[in-house]
N, C-alpha and C. Protein backbone atom coordinates (compact mmCIF):
# COMPACT_ATOMS: atom_id res chain seq x y z
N UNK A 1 91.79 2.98 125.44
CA UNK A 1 91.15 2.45 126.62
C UNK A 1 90.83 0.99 126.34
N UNK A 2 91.00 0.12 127.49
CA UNK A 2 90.95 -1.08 127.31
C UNK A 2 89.51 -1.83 127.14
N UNK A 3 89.01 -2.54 126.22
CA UNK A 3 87.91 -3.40 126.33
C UNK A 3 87.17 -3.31 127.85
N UNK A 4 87.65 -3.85 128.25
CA UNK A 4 87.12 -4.55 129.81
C UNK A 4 86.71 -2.93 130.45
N UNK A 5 87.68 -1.83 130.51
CA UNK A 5 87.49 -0.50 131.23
C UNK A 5 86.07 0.04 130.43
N UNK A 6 86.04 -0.28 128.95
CA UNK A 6 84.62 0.71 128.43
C UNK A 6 83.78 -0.37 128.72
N UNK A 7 83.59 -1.76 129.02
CA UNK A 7 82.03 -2.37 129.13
C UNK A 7 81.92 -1.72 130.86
N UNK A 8 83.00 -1.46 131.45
CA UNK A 8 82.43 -0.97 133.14
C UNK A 8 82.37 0.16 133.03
N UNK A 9 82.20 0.85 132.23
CA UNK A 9 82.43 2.44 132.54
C UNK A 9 80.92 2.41 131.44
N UNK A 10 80.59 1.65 130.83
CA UNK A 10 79.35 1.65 130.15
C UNK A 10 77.95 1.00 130.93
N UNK A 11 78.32 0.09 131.58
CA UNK A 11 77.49 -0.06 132.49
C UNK A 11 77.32 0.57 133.48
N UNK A 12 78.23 1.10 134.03
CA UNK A 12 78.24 2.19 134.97
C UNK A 12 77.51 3.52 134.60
N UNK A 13 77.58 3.72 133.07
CA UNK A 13 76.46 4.76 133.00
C UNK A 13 75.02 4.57 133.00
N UNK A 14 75.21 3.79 132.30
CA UNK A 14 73.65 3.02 131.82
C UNK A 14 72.37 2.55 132.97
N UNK A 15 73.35 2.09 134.34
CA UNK A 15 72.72 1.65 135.25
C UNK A 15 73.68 2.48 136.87
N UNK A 16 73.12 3.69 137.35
CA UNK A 16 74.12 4.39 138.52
C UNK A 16 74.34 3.26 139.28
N UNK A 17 74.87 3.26 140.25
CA UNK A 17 75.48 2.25 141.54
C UNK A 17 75.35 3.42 142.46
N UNK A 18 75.02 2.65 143.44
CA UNK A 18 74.89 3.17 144.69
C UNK A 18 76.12 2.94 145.63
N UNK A 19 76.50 3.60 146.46
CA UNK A 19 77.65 3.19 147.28
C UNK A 19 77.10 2.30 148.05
N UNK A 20 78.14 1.20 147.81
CA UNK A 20 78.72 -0.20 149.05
C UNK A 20 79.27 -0.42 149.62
N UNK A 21 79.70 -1.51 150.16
CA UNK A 21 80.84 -1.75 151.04
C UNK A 21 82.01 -1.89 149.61
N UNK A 22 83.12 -1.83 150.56
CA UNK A 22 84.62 -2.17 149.67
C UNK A 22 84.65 -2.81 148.85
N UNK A 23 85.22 -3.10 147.40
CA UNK A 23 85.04 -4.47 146.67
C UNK A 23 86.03 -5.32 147.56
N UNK A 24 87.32 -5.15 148.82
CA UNK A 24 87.85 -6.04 149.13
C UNK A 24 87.22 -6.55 149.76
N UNK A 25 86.11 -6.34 150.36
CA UNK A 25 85.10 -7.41 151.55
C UNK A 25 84.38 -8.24 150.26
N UNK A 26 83.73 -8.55 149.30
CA UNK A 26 83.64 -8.99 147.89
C UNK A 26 82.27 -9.05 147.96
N UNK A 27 81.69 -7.76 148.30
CA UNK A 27 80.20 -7.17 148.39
C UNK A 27 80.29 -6.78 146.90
N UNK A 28 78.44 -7.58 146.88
CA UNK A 28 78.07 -6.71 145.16
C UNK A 28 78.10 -5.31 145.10
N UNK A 29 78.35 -4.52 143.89
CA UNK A 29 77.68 -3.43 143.53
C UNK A 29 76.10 -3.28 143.21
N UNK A 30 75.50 -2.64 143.78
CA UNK A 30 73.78 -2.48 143.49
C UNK A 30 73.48 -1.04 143.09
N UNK A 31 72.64 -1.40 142.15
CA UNK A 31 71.64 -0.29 141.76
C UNK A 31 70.84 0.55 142.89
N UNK A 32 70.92 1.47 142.17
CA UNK A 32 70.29 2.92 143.09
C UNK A 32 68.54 2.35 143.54
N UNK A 33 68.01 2.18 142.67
CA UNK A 33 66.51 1.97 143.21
C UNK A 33 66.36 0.58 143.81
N UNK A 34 66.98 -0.15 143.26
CA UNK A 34 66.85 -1.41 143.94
C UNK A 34 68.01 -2.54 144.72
N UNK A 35 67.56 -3.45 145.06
CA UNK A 35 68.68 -3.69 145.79
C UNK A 35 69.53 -4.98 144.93
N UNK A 36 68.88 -5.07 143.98
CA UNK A 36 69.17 -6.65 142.80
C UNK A 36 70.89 -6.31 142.57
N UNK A 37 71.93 -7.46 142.51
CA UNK A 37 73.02 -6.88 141.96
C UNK A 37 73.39 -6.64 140.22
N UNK A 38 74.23 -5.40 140.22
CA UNK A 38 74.28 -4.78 139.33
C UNK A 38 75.32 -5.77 138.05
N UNK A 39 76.29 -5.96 139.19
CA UNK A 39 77.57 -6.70 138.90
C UNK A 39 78.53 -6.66 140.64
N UNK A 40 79.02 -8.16 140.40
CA UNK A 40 79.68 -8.19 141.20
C UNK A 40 80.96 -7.59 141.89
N UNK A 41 81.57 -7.75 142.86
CA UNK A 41 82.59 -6.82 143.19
C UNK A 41 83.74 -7.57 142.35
N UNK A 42 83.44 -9.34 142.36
CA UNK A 42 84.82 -10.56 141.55
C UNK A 42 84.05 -10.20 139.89
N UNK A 43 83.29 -9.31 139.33
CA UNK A 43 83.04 -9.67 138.02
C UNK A 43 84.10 -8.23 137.79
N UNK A 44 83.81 -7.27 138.44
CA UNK A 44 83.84 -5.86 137.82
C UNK A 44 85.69 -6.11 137.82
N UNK A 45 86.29 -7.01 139.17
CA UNK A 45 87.71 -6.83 138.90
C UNK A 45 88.04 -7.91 138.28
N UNK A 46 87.06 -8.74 137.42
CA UNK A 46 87.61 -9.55 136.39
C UNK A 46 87.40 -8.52 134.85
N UNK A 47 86.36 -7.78 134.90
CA UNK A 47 86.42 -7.27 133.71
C UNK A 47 87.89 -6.01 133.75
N UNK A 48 88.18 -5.57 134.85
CA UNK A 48 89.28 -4.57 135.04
C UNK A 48 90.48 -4.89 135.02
N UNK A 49 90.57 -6.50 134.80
CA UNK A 49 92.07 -7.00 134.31
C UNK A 49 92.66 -7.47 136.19
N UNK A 50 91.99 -7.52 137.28
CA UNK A 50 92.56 -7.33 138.04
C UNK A 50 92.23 -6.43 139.33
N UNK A 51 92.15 -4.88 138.35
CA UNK A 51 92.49 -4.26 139.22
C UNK A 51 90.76 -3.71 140.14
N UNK A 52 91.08 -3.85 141.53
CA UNK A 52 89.98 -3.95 142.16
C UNK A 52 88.85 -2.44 142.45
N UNK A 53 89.32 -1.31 141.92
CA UNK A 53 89.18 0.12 141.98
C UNK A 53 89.65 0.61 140.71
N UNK A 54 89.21 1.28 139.67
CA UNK A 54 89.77 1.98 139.10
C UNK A 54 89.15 3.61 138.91
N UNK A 55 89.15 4.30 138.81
CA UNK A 55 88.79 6.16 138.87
C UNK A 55 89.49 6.53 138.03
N UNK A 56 88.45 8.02 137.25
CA UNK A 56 89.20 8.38 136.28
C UNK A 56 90.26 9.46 136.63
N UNK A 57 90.97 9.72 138.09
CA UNK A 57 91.42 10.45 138.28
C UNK A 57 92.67 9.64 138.31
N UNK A 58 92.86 8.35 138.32
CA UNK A 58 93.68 7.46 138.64
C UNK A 58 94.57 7.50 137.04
N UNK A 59 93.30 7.51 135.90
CA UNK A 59 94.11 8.01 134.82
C UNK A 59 94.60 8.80 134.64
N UNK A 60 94.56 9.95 135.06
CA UNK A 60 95.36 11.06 134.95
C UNK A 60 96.33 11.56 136.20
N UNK A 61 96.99 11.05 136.64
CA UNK A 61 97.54 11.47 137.62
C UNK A 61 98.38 10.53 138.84
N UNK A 62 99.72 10.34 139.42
CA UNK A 62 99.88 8.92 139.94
C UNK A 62 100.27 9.92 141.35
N UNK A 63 100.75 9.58 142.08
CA UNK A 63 100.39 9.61 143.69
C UNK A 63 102.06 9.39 143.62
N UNK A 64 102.76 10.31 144.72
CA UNK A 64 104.03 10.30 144.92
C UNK A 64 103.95 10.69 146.39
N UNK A 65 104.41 9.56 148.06
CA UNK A 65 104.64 9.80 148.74
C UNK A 65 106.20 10.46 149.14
N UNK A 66 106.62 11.22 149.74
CA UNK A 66 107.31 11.91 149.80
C UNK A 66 107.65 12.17 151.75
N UNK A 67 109.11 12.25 152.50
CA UNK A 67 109.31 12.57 153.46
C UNK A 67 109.41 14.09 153.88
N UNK A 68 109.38 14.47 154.77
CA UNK A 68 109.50 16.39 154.58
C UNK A 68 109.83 16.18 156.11
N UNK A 69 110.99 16.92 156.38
CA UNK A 69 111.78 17.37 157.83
C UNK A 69 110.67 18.59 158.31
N UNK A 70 110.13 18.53 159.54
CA UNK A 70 109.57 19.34 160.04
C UNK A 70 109.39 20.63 159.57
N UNK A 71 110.72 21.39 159.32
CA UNK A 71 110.91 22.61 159.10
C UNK A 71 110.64 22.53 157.38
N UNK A 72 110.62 21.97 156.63
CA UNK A 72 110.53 22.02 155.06
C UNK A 72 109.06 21.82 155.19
N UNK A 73 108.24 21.24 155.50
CA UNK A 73 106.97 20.83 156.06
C UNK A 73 105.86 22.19 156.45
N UNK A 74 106.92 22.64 157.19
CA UNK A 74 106.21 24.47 157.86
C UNK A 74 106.22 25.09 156.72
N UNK A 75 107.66 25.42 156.19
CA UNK A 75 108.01 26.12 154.73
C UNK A 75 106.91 25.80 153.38
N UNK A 76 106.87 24.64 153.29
CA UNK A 76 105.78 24.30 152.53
C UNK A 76 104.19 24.48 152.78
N UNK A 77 104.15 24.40 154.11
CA UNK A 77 102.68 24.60 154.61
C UNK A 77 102.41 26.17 154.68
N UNK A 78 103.48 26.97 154.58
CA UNK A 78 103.30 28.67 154.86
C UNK A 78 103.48 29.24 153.43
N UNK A 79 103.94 28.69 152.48
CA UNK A 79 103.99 28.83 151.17
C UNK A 79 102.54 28.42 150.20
N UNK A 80 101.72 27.49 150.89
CA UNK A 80 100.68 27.10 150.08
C UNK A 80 99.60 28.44 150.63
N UNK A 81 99.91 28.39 152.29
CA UNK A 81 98.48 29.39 152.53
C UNK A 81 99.09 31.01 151.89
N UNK A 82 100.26 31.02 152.08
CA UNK A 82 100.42 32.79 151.44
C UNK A 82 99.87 32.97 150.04
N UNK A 83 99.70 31.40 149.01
CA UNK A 83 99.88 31.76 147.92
C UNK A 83 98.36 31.48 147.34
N UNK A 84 97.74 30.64 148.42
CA UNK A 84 96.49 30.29 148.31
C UNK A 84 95.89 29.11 147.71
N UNK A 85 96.72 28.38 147.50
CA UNK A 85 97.18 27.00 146.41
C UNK A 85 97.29 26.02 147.64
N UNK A 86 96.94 24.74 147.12
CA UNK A 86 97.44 23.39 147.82
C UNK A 86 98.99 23.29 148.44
N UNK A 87 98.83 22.42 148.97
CA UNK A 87 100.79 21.94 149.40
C UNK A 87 101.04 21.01 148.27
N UNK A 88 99.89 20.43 147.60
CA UNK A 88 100.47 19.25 146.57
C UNK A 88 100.50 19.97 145.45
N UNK A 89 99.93 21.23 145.25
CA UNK A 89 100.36 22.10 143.92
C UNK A 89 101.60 22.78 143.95
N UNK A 90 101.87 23.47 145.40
CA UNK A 90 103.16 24.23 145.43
C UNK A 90 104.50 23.17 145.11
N UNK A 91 103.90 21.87 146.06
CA UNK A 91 105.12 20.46 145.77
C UNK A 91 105.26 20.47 144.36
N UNK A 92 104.32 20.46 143.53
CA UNK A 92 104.33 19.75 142.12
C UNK A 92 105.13 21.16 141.45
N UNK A 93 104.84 22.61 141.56
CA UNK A 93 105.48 23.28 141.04
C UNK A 93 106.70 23.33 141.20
N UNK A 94 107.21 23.34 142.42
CA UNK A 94 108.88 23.35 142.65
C UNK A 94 109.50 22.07 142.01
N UNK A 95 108.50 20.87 141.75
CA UNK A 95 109.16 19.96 141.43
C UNK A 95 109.83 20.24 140.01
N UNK A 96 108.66 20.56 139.74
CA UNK A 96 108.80 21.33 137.88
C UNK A 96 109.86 22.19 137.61
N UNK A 97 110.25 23.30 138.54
CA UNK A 97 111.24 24.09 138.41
C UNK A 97 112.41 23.09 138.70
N UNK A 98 112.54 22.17 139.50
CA UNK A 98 113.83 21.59 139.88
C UNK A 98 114.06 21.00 138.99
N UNK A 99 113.13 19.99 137.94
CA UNK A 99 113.47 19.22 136.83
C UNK A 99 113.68 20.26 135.69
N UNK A 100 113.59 21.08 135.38
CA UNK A 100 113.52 21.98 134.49
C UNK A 100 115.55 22.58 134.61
N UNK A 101 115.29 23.01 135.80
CA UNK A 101 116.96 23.20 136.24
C UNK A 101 117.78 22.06 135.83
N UNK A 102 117.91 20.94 136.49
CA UNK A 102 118.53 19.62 135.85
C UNK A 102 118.62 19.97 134.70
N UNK A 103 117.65 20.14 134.35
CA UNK A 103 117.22 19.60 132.15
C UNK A 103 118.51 20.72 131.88
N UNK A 104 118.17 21.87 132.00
CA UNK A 104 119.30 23.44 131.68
C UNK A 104 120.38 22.81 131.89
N UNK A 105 120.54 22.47 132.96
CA UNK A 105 122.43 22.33 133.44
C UNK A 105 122.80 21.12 132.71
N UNK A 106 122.17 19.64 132.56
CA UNK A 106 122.75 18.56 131.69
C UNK A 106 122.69 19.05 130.60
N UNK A 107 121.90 19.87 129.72
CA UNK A 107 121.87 20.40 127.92
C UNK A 107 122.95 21.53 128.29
N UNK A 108 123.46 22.09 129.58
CA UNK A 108 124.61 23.14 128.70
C UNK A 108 126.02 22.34 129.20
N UNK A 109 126.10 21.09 129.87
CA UNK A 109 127.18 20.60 130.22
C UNK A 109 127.77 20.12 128.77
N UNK A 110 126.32 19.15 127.76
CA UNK A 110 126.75 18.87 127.03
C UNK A 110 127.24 19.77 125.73
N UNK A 111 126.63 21.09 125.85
CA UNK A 111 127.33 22.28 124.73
C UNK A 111 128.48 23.06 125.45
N UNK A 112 128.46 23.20 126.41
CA UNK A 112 129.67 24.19 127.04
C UNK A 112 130.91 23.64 126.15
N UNK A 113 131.27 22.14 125.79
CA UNK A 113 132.51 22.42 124.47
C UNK A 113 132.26 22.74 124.05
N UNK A 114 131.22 22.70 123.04
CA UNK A 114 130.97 23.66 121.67
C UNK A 114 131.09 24.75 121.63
N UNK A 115 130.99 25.66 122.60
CA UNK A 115 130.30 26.89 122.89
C UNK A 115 132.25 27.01 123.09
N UNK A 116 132.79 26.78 123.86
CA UNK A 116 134.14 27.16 124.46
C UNK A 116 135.37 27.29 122.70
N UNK A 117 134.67 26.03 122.22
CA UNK A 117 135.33 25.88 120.79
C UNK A 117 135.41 27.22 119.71
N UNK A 118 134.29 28.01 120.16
CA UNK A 118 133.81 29.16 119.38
C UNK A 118 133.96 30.20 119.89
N UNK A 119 134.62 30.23 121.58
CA UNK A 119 135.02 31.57 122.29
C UNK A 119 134.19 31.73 122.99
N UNK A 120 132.96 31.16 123.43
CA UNK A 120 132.02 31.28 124.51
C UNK A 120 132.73 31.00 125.75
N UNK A 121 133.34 31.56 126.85
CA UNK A 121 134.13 31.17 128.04
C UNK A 121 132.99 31.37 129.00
N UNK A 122 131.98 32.17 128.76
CA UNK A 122 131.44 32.77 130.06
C UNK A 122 130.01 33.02 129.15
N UNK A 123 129.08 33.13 130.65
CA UNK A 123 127.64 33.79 130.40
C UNK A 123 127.51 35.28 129.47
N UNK A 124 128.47 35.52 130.19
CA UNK A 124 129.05 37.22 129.85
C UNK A 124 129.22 37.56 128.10
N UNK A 125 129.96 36.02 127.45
CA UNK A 125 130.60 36.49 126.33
C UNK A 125 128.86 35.99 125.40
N UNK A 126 128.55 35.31 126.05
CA UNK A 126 127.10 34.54 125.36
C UNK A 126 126.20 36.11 125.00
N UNK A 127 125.70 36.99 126.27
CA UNK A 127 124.81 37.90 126.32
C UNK A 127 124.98 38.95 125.29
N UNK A 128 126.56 39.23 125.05
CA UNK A 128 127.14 40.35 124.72
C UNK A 128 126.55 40.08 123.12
N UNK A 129 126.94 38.94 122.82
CA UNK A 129 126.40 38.68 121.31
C UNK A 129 125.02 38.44 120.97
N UNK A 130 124.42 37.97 122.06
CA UNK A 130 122.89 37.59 121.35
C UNK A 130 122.04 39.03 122.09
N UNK A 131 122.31 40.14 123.12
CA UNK A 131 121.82 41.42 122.63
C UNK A 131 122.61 42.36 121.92
């Protein structure tokens, strides 16, 4: 973690903040009991390198907009409530299975010679030997 992220995330404990306006309108941050500023909205995104918001959810996790055709949209929206899960969890799981598939099919494109070199022609001749 960067310098600049632990002195704001240390002052931020040390002293709560109260909610403000936006740092883009370039309103101070203030303390809960009083109204004195804490640190500014131009200090906190000078100590942040820049960046004008940062959250620790922002560390863990990045944001992927995505298009969905009506009907994939329903499919997805009737799949989260049957299963009881988000639409951005069911998204993230299928995503996982789809990259996971890729991964399988490029690692056996690149052994299917090997495998053919040794008499492997088929799924069939693979199973027969390894049960």
């Amino acid at each position: 973690m960067g310098a600049a992220l632990r002195i704001a995330l240390k002052l931020r404990a040390q002293r709560p903040l109260a909610q403000g306006r936006g740092a883009a309108d370039g309103a101070s941050l203030e303390r809960q009991h009083d109204s004195s500023p804490l640190i500014s909205a131009r200090q906190l995104k000078r100590l942040l390198g820049g960046a004008a918001c940062i959250t620790l959810s922002d560390m863990k996790s990045s944001t992927l907009t995505i298009r969905l055709d009506p009907d994939l949209n329903r499919q997805l929206a009737r799949q989260a409530k049957r299963t009881g899960r988000s639409r951005s969890d069911v998204a993230r799981e299928a995503l996982r299975r789809q990259l996971a598939v890729a991964q399988f099919e490029q690692v056996r494109r690149r052994v299917m010679p090997l495998a053919e070199a040794q008499g492997y022609l088929t799924d069939e001749d693979i199973f027969r030997d390894v049960s």
